[in-house]
PDB file of N, CA and C in Angstrom:
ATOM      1  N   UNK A   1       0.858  -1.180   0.000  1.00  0.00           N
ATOM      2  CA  UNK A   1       0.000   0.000   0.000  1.00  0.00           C
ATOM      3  C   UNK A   1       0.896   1.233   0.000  1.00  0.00           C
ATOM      4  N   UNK A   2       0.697   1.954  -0.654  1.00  0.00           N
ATOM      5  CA  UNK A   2       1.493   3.457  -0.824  1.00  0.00           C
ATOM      6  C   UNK A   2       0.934   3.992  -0.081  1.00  0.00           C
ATOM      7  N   UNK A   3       2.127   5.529   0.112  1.00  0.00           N
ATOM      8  CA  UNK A   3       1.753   6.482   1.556  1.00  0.00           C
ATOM      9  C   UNK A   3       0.674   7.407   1.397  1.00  0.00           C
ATOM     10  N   UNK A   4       0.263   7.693  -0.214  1.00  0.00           N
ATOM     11  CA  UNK A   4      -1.139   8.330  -0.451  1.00  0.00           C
ATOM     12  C   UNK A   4      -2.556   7.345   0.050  1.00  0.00           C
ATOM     13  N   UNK A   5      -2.578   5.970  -0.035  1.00  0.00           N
ATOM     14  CA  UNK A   5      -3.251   5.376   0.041  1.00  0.00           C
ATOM     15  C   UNK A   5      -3.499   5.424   1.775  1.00  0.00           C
ATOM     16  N   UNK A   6      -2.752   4.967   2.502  1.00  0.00           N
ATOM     17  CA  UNK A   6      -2.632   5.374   3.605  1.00  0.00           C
ATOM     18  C   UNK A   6      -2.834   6.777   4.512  1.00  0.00           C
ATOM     19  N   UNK A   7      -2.660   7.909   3.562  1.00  0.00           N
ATOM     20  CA  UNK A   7      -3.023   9.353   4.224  1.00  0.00           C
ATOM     21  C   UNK A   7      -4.600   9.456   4.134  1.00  0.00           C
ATOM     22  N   UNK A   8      -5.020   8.731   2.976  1.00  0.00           N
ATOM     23  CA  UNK A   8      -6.505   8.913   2.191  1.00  0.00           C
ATOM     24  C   UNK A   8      -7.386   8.286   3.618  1.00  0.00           C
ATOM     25  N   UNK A   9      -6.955   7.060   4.023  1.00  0.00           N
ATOM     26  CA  UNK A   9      -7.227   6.405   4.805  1.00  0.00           C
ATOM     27  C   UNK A   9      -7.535   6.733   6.328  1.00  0.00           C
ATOM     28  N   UNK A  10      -5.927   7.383   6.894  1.00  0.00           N
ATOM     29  CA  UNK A  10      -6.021   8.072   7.727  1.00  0.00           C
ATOM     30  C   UNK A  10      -7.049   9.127   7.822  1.00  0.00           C
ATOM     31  N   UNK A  11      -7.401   9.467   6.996  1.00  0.00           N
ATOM     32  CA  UNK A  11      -8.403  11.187   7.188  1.00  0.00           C
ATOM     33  C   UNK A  11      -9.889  10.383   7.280  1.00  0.00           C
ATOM     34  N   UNK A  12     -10.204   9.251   6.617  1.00  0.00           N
ATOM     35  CA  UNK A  12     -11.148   9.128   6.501  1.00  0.00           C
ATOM     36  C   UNK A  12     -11.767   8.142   7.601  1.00  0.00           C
ATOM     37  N   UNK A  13     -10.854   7.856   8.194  1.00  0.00           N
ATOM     38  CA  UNK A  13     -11.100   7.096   9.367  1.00  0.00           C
ATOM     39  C   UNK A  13     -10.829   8.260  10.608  1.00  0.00           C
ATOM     40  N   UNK A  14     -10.164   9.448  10.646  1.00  0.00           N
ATOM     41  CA  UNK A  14     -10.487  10.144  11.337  1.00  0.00           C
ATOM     42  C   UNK A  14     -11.541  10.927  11.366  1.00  0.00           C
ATOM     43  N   UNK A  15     -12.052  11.465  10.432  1.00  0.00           N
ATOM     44  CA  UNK A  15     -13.290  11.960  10.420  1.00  0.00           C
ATOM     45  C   UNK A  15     -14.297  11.224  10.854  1.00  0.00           C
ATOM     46  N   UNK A  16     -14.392   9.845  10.605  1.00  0.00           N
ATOM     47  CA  UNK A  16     -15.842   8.976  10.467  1.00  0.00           C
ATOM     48  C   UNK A  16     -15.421   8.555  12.381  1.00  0.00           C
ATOM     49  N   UNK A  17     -14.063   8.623  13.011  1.00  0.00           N
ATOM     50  CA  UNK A  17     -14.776   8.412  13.940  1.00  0.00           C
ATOM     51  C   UNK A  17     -14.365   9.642  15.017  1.00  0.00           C
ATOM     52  N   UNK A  18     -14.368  10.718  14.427  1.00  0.00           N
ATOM     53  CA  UNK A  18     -14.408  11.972  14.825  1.00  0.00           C
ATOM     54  C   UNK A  18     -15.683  11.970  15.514  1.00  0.00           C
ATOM     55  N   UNK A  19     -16.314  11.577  14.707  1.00  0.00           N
ATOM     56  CA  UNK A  19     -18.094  12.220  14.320  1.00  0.00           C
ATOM     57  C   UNK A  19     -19.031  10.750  14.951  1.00  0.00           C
ATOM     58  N   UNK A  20     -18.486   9.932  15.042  1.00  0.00           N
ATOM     59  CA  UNK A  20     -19.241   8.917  15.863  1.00  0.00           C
ATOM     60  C   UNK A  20     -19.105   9.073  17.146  1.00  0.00           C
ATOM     61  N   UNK A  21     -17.608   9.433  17.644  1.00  0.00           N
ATOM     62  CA  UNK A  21     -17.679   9.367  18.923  1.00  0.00           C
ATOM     63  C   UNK A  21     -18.448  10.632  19.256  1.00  0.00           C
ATOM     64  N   UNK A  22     -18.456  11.669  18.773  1.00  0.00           N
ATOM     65  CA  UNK A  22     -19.287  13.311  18.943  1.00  0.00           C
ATOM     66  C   UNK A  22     -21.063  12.160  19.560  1.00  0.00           C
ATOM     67  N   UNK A  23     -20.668  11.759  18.184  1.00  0.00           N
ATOM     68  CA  UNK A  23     -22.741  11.206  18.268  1.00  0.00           C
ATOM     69  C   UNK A  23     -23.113  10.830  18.980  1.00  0.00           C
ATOM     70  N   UNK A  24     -22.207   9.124  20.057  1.00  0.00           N
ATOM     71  CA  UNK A  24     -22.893   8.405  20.489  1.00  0.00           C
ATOM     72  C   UNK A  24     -22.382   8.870  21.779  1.00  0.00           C
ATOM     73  N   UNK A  25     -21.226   9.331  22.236  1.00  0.00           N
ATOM     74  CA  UNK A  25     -20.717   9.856  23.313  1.00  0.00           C
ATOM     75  C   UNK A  25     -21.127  11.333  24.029  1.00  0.00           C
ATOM     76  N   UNK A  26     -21.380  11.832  22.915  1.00  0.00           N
ATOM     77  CA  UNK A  26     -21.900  13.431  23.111  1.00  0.00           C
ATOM     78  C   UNK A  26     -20.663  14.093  24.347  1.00  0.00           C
ATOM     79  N   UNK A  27     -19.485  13.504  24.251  1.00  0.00           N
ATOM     80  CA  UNK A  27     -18.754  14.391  24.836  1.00  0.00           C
ATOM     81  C   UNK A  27     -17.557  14.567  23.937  1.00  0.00           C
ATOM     82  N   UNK A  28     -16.459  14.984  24.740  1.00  0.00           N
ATOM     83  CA  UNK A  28     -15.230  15.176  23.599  1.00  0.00           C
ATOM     84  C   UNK A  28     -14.310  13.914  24.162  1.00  0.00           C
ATOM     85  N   UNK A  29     -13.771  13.509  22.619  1.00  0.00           N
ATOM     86  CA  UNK A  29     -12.800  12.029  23.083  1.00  0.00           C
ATOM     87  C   UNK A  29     -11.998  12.377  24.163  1.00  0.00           C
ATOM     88  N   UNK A  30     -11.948  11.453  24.787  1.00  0.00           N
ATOM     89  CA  UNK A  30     -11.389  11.384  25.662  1.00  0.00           C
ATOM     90  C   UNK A  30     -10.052   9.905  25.763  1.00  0.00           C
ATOM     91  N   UNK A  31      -9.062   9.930  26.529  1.00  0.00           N
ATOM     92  CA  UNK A  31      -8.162   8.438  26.711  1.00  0.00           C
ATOM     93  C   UNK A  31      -7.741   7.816  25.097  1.00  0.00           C
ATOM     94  N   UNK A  32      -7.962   6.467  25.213  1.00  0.00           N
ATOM     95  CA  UNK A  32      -7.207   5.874  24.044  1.00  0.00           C
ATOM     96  C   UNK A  32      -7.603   6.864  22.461  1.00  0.00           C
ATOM     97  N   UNK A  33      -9.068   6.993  22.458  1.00  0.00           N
ATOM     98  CA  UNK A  33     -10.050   7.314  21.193  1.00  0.00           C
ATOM     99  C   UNK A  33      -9.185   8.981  20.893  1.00  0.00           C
ATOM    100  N   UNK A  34      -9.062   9.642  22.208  1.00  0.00           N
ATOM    101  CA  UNK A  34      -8.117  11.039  21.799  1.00  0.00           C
ATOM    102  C   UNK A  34      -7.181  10.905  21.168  1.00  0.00           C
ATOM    103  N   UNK A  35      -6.251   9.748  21.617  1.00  0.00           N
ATOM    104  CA  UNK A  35      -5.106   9.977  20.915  1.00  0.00           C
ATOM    105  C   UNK A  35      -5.183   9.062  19.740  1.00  0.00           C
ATOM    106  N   UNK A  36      -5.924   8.546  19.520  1.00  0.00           N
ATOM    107  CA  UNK A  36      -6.115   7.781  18.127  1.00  0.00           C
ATOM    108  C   UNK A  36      -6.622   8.702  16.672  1.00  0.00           C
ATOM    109  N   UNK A  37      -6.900   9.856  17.486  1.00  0.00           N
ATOM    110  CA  UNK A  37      -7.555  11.346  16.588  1.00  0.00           C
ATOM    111  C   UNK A  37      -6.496  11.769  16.196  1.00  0.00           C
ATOM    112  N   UNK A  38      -5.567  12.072  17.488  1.00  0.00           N
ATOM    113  CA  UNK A  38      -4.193  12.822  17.514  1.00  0.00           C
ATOM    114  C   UNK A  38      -3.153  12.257  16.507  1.00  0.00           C
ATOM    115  N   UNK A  39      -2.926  10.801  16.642  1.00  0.00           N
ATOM    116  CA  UNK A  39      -2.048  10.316  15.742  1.00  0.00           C
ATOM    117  C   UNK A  39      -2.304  10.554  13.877  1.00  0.00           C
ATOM    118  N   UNK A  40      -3.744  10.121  13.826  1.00  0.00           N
ATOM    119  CA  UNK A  40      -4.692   9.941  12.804  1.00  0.00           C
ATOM    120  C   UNK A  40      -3.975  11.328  12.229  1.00  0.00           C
ATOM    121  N   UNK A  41      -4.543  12.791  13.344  1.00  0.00           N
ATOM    122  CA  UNK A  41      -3.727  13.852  12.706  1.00  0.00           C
ATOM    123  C   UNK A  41      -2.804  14.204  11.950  1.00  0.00           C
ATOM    124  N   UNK A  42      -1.717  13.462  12.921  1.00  0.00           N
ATOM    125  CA  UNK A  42      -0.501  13.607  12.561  1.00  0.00           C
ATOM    126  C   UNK A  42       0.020  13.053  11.081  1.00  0.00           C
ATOM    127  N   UNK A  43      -0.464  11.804  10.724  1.00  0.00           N
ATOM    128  CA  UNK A  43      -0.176  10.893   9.709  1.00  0.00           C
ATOM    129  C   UNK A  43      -0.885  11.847   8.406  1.00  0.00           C
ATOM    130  N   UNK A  44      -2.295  12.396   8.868  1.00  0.00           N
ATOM    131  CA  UNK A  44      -2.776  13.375   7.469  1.00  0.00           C
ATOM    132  C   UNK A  44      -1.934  14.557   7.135  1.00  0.00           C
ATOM    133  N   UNK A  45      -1.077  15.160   8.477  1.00  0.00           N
ATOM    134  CA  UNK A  45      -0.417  16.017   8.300  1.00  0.00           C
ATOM    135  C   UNK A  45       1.152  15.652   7.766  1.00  0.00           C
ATOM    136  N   UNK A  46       1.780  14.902   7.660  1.00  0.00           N
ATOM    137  CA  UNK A  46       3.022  14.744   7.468  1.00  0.00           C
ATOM    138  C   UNK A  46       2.585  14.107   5.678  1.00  0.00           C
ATOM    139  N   UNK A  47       1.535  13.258   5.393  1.00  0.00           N
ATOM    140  CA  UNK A  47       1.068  12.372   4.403  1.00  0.00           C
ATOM    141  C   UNK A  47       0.777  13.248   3.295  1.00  0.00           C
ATOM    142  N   UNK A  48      -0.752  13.758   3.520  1.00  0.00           N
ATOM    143  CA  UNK A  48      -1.803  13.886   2.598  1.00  0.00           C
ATOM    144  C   UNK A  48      -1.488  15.651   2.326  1.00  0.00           C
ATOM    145  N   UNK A  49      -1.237  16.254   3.126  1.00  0.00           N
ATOM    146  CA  UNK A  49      -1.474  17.908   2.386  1.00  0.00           C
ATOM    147  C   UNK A  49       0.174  18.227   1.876  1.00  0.00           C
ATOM    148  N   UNK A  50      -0.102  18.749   0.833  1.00  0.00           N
ATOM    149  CA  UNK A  50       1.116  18.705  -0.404  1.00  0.00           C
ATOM    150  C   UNK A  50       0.946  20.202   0.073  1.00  0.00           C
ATOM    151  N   UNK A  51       2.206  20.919  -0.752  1.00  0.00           N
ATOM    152  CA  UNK A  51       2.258  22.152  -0.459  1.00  0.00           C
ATOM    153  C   UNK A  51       1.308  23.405  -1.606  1.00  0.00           C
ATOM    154  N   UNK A  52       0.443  22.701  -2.450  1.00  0.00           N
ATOM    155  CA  UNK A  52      -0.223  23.519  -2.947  1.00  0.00           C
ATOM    156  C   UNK A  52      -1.576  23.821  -1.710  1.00  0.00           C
ATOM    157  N   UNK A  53      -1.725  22.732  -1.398  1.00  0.00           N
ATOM    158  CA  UNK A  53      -2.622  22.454  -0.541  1.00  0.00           C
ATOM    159  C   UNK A  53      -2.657  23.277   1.271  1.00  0.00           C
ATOM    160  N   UNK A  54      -1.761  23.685   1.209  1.00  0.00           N
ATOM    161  CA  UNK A  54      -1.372  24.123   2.698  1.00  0.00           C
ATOM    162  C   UNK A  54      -2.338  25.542   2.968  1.00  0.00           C
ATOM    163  N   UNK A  55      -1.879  26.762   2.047  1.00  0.00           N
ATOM    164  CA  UNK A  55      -3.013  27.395   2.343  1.00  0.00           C
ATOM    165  C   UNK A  55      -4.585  27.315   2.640  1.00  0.00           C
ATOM    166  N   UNK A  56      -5.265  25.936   1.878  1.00  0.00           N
ATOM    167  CA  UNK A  56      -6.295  26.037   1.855  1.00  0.00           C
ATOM    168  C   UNK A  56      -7.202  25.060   3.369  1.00  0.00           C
ATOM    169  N   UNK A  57      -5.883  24.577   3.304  1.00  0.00           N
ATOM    170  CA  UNK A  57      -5.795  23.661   4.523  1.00  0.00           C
ATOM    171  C   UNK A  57      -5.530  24.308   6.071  1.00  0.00           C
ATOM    172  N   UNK A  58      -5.068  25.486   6.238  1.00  0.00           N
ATOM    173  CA  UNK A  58      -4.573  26.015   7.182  1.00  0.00           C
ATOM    174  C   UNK A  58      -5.817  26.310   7.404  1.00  0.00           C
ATOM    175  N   UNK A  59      -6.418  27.613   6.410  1.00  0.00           N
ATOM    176  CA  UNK A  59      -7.337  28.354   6.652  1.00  0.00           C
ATOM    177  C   UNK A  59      -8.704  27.617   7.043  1.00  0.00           C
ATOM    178  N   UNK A  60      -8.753  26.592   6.620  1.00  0.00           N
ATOM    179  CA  UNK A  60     -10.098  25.265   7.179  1.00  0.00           C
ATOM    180  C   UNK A  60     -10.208  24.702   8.415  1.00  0.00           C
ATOM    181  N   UNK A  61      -8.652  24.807   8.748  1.00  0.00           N
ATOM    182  CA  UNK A  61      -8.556  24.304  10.197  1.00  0.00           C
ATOM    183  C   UNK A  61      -8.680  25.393  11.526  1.00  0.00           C
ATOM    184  N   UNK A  62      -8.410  26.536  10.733  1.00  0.00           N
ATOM    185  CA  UNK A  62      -8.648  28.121  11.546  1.00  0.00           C
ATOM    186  C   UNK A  62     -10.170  28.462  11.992  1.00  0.00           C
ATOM    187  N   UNK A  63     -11.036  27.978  10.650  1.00  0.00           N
ATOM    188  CA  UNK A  63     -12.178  27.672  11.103  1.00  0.00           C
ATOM    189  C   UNK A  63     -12.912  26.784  11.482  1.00  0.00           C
ATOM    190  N   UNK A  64     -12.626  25.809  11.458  1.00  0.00           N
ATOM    191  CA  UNK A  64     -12.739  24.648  12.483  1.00  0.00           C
ATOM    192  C   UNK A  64     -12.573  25.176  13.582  1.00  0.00           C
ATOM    193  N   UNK A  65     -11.058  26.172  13.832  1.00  0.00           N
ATOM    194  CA  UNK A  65     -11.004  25.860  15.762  1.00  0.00           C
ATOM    195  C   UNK A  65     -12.049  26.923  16.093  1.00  0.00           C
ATOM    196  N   UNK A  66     -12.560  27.922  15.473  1.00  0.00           N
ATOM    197  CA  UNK A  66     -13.524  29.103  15.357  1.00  0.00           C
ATOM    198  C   UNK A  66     -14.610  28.764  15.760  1.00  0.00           C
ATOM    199  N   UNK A  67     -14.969  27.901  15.022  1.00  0.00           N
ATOM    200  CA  UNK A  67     -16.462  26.719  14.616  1.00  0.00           C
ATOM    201  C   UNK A  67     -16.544  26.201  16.206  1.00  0.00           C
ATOM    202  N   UNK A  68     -15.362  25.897  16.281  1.00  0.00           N
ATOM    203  CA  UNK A  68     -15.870  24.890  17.699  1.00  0.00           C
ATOM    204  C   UNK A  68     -16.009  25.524  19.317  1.00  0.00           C
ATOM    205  N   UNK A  69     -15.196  27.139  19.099  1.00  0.00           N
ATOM    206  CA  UNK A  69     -15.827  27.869  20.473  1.00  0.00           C
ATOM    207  C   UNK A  69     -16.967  28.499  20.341  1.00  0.00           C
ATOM    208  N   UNK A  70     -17.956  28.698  19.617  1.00  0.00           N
ATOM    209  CA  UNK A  70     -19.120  28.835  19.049  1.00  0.00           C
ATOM    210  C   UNK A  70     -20.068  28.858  20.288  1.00  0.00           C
ATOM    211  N   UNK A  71     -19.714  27.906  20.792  1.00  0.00           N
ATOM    212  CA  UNK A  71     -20.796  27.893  22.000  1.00  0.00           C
ATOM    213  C   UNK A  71     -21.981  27.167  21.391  1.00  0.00           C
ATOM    214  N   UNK A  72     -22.173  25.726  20.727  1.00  0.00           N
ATOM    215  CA  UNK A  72     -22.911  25.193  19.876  1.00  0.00           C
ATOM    216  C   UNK A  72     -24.150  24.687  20.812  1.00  0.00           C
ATOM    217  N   UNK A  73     -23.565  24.177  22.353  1.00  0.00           N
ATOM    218  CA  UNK A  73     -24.024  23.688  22.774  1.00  0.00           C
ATOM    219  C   UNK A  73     -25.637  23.966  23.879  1.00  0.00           C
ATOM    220  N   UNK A  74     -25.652  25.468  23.283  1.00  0.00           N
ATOM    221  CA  UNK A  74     -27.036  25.781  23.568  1.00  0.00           C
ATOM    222  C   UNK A  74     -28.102  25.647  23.134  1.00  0.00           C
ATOM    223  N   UNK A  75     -27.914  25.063  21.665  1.00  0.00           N
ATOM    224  CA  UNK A  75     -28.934  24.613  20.910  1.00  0.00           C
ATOM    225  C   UNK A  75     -29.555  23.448  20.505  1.00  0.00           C
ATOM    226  N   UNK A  76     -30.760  23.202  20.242  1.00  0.00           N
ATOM    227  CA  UNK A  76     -31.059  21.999  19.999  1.00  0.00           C
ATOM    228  C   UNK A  76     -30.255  21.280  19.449  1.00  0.00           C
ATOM    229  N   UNK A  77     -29.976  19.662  20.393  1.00  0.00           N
ATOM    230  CA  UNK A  77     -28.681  18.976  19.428  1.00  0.00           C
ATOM    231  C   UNK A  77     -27.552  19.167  19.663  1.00  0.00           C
ATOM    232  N   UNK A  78     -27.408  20.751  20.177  1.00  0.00           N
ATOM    233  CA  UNK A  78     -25.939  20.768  20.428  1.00  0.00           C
ATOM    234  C   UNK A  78     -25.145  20.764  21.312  1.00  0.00           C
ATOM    235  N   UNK A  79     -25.041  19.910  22.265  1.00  0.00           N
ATOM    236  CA  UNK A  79     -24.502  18.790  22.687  1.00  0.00           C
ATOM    237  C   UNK A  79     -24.094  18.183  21.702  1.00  0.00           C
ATOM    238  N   UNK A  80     -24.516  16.817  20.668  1.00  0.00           N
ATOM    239  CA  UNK A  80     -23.797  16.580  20.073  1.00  0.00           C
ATOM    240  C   UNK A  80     -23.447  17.392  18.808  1.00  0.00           C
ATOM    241  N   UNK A  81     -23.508  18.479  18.770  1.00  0.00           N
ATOM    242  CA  UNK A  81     -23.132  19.258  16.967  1.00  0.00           C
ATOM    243  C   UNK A  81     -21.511  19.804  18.484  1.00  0.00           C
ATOM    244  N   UNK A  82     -21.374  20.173  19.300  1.00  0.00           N
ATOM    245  CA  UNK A  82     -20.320  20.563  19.988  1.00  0.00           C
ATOM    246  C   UNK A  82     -19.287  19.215  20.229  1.00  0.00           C
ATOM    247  N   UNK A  83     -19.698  18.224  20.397  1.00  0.00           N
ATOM    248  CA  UNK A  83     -19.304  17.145  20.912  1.00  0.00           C
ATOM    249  C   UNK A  83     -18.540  16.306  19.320  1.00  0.00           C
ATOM    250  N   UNK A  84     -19.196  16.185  18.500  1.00  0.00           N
ATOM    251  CA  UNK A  84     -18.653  16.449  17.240  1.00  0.00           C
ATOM    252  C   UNK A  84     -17.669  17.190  16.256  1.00  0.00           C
ATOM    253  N   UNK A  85     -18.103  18.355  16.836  1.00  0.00           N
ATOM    254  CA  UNK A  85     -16.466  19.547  15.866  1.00  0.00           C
ATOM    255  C   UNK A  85     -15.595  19.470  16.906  1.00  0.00           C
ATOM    256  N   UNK A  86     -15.478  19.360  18.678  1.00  0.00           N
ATOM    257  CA  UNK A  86     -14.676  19.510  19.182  1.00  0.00           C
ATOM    258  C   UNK A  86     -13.411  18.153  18.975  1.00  0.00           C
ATOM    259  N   UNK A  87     -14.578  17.004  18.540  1.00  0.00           N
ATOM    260  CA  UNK A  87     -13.800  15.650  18.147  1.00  0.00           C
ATOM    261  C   UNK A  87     -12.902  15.941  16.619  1.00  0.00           C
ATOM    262  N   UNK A  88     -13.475  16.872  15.640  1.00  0.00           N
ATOM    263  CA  UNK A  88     -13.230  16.982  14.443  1.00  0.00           C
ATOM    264  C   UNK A  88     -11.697  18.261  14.773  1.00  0.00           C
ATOM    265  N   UNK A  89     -11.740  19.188  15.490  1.00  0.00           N
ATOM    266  CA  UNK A  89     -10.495  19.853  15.650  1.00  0.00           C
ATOM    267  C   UNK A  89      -9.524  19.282  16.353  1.00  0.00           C
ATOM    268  N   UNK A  90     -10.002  18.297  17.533  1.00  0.00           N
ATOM    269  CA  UNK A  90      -8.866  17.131  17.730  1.00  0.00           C
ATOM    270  C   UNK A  90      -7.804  16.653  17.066  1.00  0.00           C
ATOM    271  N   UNK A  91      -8.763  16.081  15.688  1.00  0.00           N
ATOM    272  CA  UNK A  91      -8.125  15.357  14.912  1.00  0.00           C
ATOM    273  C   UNK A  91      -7.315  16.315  13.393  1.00  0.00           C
ATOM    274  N   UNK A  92      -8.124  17.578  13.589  1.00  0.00           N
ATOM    275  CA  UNK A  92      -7.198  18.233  12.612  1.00  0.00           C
ATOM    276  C   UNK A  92      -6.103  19.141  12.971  1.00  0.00           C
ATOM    277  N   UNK A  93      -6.126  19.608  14.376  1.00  0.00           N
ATOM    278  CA  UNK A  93      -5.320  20.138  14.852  1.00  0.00           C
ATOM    279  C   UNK A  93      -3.589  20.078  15.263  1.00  0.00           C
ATOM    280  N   UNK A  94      -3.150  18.615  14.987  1.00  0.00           N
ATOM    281  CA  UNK A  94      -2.163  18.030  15.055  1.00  0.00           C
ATOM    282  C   UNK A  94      -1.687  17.972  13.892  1.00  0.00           C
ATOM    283  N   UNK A  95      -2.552  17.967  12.524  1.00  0.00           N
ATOM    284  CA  UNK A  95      -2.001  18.178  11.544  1.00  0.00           C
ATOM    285  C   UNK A  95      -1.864  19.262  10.728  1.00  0.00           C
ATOM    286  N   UNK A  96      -2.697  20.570  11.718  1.00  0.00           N
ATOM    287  CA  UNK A  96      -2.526  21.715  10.851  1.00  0.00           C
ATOM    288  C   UNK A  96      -1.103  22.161  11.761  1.00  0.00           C
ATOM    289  N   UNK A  97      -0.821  21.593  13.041  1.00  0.00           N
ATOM    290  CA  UNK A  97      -0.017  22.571  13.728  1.00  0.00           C
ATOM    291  C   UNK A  97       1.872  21.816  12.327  1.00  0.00           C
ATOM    292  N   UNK A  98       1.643  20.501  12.203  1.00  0.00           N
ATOM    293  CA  UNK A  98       2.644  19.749  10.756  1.00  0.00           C
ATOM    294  C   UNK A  98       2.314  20.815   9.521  1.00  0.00           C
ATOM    295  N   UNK A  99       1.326  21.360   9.045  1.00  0.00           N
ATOM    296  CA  UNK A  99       1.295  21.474   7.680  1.00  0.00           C
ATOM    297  C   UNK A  99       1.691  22.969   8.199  1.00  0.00           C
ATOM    298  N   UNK A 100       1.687  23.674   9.250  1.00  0.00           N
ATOM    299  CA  UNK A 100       2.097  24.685   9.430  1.00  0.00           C
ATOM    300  C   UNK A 100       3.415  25.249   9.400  1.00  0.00           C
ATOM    301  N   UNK A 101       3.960  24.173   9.883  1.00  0.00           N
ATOM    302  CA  UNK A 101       5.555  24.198  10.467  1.00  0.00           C
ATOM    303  C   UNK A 101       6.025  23.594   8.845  1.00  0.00           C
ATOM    304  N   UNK A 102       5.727  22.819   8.071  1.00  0.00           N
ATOM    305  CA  UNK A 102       6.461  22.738   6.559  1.00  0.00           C
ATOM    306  C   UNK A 102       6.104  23.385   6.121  1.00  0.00           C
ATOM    307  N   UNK A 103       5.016  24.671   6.021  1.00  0.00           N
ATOM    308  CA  UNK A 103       5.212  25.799   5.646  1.00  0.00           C
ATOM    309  C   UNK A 103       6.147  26.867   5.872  1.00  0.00           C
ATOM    310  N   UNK A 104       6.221  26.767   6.787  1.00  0.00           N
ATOM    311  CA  UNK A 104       7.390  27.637   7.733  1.00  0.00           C
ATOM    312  C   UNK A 104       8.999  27.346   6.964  1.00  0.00           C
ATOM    313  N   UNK A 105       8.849  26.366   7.100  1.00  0.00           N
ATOM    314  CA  UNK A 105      10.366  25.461   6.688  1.00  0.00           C
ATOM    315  C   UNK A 105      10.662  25.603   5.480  1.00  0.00           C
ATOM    316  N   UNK A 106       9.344  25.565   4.165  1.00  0.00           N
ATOM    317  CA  UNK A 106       9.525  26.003   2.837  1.00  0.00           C
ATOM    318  C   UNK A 106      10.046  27.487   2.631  1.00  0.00           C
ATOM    319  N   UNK A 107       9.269  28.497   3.322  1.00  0.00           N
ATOM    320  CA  UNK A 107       9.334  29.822   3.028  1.00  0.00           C
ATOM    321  C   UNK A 107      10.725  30.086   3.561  1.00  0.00           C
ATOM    322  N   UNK A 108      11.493  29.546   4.453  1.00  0.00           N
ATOM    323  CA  UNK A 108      12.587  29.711   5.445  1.00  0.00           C
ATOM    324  C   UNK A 108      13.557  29.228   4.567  1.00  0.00           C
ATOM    325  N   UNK A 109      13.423  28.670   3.412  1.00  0.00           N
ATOM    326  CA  UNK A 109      14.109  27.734   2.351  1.00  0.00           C
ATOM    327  C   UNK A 109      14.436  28.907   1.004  1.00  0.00           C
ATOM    328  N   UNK A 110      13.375  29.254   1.053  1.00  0.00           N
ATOM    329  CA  UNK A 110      12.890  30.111  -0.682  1.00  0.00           C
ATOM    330  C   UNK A 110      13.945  31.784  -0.454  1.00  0.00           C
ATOM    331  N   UNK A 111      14.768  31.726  -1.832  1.00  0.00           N
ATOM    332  CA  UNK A 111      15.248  33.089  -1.530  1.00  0.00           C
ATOM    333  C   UNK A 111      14.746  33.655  -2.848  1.00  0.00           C
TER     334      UNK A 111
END
């Protein structure tokens, strides 16, 4: 299996159980399931976002972390619509803080 196949993988298994544990847990991961987000992160971040991709990727994850102090949880549901994005910036947050820093490292490169 190639390392695209594997990043594809990683994201999509972080998302799907980003958003399950949000659903059935209605809290934010917590113990093993956190850091299984965290790693998941990490692997989309070092893997899957290429450097065309970084801007558009940064700025998604900026609103994500935006999205998720929102204060969702006053509204119908939201409990889990909070319990859900807070699981979903978990898991992207480890890889925007990677796609950030090889940004850094490119521009620190470029004369």
């Amino acid at each position: 299996m190639d390392m695209a196949k594997i990043g594809e993988w990683a994201f999509l298994a972080g998302v799907i159980l980003a958003l399950l544990v949000g659903l059935f847990q209605q809290e934010v991961a917590i113990g093993m399931t956190a850091m299984i987000l965290v790693v998941l992160g990490v692997i989309v971040g070092l893997i899957n976002i290429v450097e065309r991709e970084t801007t558009g990727y940064l700025v998604a994850a900026v609103a994500l972390l935006v999205a998720g102090s929102a204060g969702l949880g006053t509204l119908p549901f939201g409990a889990i619509l909070s319990a859900m994005l807070s699981n979903i910036v978990l898991f992207v947050a480890p890889a925007a803080v990677i796609v950030a820093l090889k940004a850094v490292i490119t521009l620190g490169k470029k004369k």
